[in-house]
Protein backbone atom coordinates (compact mmCIF):
# COMPACT_ATOMS: atom_id res chain seq x y z
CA UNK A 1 17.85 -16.38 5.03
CA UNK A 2 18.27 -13.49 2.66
CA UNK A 3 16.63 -12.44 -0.26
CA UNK A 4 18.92 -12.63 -2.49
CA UNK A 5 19.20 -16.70 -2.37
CA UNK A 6 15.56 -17.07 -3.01
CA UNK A 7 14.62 -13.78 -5.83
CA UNK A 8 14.40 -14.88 -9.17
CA UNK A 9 16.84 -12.87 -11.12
CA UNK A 10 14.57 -12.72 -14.49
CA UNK A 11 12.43 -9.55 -14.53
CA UNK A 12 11.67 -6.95 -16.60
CA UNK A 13 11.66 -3.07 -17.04
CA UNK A 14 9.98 -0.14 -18.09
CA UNK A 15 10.57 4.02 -17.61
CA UNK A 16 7.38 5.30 -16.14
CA UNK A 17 6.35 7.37 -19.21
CA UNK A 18 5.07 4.62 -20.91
CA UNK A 19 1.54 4.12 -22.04
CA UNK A 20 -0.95 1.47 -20.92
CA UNK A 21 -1.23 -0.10 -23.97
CA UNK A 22 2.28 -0.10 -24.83
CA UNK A 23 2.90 -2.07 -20.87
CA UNK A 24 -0.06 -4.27 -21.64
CA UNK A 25 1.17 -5.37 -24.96
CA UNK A 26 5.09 -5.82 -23.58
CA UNK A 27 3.81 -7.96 -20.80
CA UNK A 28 1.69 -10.13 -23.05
CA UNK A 29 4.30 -10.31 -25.49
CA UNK A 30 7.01 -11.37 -22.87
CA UNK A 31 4.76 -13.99 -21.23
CA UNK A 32 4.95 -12.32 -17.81
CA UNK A 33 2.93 -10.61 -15.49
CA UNK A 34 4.98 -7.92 -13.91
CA UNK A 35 7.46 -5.32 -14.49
CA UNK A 36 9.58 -3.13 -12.32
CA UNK A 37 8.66 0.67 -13.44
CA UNK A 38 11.99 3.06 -13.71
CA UNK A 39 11.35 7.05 -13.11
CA UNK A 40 14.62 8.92 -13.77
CA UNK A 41 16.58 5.80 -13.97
CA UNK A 42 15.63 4.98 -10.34
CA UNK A 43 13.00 2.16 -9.30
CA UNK A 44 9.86 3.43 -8.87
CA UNK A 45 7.82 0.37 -7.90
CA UNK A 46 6.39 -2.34 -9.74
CA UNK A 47 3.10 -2.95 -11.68
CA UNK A 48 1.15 -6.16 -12.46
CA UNK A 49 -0.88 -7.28 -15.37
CA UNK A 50 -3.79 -6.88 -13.12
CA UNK A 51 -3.55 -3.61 -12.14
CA UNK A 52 -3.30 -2.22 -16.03
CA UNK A 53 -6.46 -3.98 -16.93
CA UNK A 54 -7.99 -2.64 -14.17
CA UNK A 55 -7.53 0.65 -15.09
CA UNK A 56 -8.08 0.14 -18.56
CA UNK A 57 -11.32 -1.56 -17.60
CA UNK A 58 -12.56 1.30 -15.42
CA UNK A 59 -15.49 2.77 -17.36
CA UNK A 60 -13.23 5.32 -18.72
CA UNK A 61 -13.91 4.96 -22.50
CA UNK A 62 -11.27 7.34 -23.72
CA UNK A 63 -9.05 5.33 -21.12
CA UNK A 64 -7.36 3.81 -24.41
CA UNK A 65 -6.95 6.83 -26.02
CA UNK A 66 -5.94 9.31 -23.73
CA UNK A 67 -2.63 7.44 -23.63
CA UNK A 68 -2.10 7.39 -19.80
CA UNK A 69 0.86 5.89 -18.67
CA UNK A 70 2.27 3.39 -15.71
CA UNK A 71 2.25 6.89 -13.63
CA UNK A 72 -1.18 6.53 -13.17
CA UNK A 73 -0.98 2.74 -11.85
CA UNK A 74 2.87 2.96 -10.07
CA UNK A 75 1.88 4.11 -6.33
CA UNK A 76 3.39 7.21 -5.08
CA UNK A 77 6.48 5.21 -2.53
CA UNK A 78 7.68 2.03 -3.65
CA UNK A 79 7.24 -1.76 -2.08
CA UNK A 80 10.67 -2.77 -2.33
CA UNK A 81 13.11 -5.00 -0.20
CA UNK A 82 16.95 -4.84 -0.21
CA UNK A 83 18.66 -8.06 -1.26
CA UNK A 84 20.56 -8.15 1.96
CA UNK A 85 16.86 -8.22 4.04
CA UNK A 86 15.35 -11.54 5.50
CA UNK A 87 13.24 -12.94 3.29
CA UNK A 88 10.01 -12.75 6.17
CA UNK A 89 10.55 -8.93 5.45
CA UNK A 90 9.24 -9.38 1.99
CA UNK A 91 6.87 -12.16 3.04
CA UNK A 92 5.36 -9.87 5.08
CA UNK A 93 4.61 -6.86 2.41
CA UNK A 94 3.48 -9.58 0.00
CA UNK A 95 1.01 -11.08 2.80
CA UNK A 96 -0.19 -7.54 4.24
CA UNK A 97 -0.32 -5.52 0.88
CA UNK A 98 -1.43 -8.26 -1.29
CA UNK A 99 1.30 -8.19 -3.97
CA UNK A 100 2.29 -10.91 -6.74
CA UNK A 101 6.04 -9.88 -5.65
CA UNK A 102 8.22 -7.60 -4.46
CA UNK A 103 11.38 -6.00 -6.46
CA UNK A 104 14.71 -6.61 -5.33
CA UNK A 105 17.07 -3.80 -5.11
CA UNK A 106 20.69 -3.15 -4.15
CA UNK A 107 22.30 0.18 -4.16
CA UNK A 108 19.00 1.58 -5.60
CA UNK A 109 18.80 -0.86 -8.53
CA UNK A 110 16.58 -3.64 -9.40
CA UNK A 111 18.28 -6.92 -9.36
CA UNK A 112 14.94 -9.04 -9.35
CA UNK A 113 11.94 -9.69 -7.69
CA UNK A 114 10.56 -11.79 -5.14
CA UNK A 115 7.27 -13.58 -5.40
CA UNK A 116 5.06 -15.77 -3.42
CA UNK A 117 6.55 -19.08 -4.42
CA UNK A 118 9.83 -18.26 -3.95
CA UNK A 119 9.30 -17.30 -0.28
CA UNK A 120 7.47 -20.81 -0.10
CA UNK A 121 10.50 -22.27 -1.45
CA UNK A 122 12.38 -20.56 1.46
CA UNK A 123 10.36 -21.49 4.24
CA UNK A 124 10.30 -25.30 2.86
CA UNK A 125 14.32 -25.34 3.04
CA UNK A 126 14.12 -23.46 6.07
CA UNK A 127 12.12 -26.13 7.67
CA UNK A 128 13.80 -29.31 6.20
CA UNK A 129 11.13 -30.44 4.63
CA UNK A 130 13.50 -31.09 1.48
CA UNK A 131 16.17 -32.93 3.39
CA UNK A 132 16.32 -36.64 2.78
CA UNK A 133 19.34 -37.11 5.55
CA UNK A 134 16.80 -35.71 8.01
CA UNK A 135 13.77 -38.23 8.24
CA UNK A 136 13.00 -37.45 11.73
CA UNK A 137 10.91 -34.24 12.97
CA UNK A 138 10.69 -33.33 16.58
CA UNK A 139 7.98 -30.60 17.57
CA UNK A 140 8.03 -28.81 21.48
CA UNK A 141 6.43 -26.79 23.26
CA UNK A 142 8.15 -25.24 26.16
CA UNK A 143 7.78 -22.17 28.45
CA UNK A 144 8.92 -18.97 27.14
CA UNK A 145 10.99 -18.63 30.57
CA UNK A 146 13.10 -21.66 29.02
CA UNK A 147 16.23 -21.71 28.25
CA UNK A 148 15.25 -22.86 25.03
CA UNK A 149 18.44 -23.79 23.56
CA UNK A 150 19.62 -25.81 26.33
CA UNK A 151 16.18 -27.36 26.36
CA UNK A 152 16.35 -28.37 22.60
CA UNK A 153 19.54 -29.47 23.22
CA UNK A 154 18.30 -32.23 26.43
CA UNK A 155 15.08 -33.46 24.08
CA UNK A 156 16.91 -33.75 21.08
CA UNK A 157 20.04 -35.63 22.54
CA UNK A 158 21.32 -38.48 20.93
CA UNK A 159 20.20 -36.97 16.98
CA UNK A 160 22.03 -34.47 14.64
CA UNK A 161 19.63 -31.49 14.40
CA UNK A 162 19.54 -30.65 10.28
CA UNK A 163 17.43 -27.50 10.83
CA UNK A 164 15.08 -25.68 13.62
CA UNK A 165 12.17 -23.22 13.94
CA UNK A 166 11.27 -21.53 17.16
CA UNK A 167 8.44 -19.11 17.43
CA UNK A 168 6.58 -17.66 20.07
CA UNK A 169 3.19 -18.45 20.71
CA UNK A 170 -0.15 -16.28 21.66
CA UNK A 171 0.10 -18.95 25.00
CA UNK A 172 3.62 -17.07 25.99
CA UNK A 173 4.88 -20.48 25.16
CA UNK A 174 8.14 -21.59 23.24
CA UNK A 175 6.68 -23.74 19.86
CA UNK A 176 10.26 -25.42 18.20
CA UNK A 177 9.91 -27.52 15.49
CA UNK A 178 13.41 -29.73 14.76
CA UNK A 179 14.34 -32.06 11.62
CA UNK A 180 17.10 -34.13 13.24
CA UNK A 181 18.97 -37.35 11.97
CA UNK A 182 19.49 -39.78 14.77
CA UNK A 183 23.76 -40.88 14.64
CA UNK A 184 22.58 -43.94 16.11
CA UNK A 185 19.87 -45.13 14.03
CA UNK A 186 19.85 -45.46 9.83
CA UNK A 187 18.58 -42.74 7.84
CA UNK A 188 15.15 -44.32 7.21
CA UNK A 189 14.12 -44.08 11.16
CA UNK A 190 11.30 -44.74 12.15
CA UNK A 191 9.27 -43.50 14.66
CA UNK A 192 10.84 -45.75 17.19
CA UNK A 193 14.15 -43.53 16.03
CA UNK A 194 11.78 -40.80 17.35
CA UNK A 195 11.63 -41.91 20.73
CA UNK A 196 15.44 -42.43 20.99
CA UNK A 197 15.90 -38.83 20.30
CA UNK A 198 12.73 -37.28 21.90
């Protein structure tokens, strides 16, 4: 699952020389509440609504006037993640570094950003949870010295697995969950279909 399937190709940008005020006012005016920062034509990061008013708001009073620009908010390296990564790679900065979203680059442009809901969007078509031909859902737990696909493979006999998530556990133990469509029962199985496939 790469990024660029699930980044929303709408963003905006603006060169790093300009002022607070002038960001503030373009994101209001736009209706959004980030925008990828350019220094020297290159990416420089990204800066949220947030983050302005916060240092608008920070006791400064001449904050407004002195005209400082996104320099002061950008952070020295940029967050960014490569359209070609996995999208858990920009899950993970937007979980560990609190961000609203991540920008999307590719050959050191911006193509568009990532946010929270479009990685939830991911995981939910990762897991199946979207597909109608798969009604039934399988969960395991195995051993991590499993072969774990041939074990899927014996519980899940009998069904056409639709999509799969293995992870490891703190227990050293194989968890798999499995969205499956039995061949032998009709689409809307029940959990009697279950059995037949567990």
């Amino acid at each position: 699952m790469l990024v660029r399937h699930w980044m929303s190709s709408k963003f905006a940008l603006l060169p790093i020389e300009t002022s607070l005020p002038d960001a503030l006012r373009f994101l209001n005016t736009k209706g959004i509440n980030l925008v990828g920062v350019l220094r020297a034509g290159h990416i420089a990061g990204a800066v949220t609504r947030a983050e302005i008013y916060e240092v608008l708001e920070s006791g400064d009073p001449m904050t407004l006037l002195s005209r400082r620009t996104l320099a002061s908010v950008v952070p020295p390296s940029a967050t960014v993640v490569s359209a070609d990564d996995p999208v858990d790679r920009a899950a993970r900065f937007i979980f560990e570094r609190g961000l609203p979203a991540v920008p999307v680059i590719q050959k050191d442009l911006m193509v568009g950003i990532i946010t929270p809901p479009d990685i939830c969007r991911a995981f939910c078509e990762m897991l199946g949870s979207r597909a109608p031909d798969a009604p039934l859902l399988m969960t395991l737990t195995t051993s991590r010295d499993t072969d774990l696909l041939q074990e899927i493979g014996r519980r899940s006999r009998g069904c056409s697995i639709q999509s799969l998530l293995a992870y490891p556990t703190s227990s050293k133990e194989w968890q798999v969950m499995l969205r499956m469509r039995s061949e032998s029962a009709p689409v809307a199985a029940t959990p009697t279909g279950l059995e037949k496939c567990a």
